[in-house]
Protein backbone atom coordinates (compact mmCIF):
# COMPACT_ATOMS: atom_id res chain seq x y z
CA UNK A 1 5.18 86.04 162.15
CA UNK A 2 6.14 89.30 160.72
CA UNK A 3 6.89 90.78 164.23
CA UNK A 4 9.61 88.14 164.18
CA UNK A 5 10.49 89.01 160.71
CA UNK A 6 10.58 92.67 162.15
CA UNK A 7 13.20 91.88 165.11
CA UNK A 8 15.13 89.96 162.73
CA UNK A 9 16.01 92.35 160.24
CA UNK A 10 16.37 94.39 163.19
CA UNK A 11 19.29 92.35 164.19
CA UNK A 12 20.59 92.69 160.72
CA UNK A 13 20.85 95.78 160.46
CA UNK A 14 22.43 95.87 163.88
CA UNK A 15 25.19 93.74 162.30
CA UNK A 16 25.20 95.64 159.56
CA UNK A 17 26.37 98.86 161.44
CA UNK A 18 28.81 96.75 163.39
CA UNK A 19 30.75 96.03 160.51
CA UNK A 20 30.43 99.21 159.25
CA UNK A 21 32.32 100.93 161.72
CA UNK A 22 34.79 97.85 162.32
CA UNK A 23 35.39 96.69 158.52
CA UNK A 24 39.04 96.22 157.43
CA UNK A 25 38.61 98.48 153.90
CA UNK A 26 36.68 100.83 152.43
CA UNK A 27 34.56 99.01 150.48
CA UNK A 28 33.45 96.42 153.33
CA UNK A 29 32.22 99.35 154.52
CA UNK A 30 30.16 101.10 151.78
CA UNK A 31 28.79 97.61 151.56
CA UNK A 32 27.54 97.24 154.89
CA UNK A 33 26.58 100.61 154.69
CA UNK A 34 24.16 99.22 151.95
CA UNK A 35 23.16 96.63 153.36
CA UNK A 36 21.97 98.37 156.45
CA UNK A 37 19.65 100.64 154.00
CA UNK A 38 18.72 97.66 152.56
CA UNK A 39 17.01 96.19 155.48
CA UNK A 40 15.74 99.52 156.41
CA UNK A 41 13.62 99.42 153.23
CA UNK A 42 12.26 95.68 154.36
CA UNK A 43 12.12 97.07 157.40
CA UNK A 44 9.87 100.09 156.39
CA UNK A 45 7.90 97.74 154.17
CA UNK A 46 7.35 94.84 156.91
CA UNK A 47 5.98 97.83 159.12
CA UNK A 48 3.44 99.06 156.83
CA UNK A 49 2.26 95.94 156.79
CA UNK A 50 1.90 95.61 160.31
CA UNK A 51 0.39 99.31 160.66
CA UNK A 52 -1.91 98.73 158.09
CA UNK A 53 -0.54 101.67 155.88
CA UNK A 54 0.14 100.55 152.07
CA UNK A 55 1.67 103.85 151.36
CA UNK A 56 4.85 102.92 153.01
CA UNK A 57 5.85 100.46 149.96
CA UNK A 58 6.24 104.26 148.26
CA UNK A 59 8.67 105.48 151.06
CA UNK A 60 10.15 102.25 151.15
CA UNK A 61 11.06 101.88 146.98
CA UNK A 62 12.05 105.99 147.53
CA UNK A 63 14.31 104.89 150.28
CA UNK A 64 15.62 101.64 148.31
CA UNK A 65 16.41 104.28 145.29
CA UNK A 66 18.28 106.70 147.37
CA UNK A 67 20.45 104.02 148.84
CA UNK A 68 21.70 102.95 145.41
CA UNK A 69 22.14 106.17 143.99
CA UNK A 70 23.88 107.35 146.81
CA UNK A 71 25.91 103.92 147.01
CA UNK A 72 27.01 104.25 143.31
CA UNK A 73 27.82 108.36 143.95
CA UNK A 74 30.37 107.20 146.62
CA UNK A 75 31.83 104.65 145.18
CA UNK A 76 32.56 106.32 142.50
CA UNK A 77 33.65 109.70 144.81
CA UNK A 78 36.35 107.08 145.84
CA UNK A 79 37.08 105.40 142.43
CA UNK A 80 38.39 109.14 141.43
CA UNK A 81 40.06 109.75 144.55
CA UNK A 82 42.23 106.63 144.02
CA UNK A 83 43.10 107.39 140.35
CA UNK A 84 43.99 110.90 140.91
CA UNK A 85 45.93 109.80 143.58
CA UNK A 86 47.61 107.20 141.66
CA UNK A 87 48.40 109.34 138.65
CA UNK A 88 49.40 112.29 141.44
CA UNK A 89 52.43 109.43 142.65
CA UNK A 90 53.34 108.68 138.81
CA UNK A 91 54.71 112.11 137.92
């Protein structure tokens, strides 16, 4: 059962690259970016589980924090971009 679980989140994340590189805006992207770390971190954790190995819940929570610190730094990168930008095409 969680070999299937395994190959399906595979999938996922799969699909998750696939509209990363295809996705109409920016931000369909970042989030598809997340998502794909997402499932990495079930991934991770659905393998320890398999292997045996508990420790990998630590990687895995590591992991699942430096996806959403690193999703928040880039969207905000972007959110500045855009205003400076904007206020560049104002004066």
């Amino acid at each position: 059962m969680f070999l299937a679980a395994a190959i399906a989140l595979m999938v996922a994340m799969m699909l998750a690259i696939v509209r990363a590189f295809i996705g109409p805006t920016l931000y369909d992207r970042i989030l598809a970016v997340n998502l794909f770390g997402t499932k990495t971190v079930l991934f991770i954790a659905v393998l320890g589980y398999l292997m045996g190995r508990p420790e990998f819940l630590d990687i895995a929570l590591v992991y699942a924090l430096i996806n959403f610190i690193t999703v928040i730094g880039v969207l905000r990168f972007f959110e500045y971009k855009r205003t400076v930008n904007d206020s560049k095409e104002k004066a």
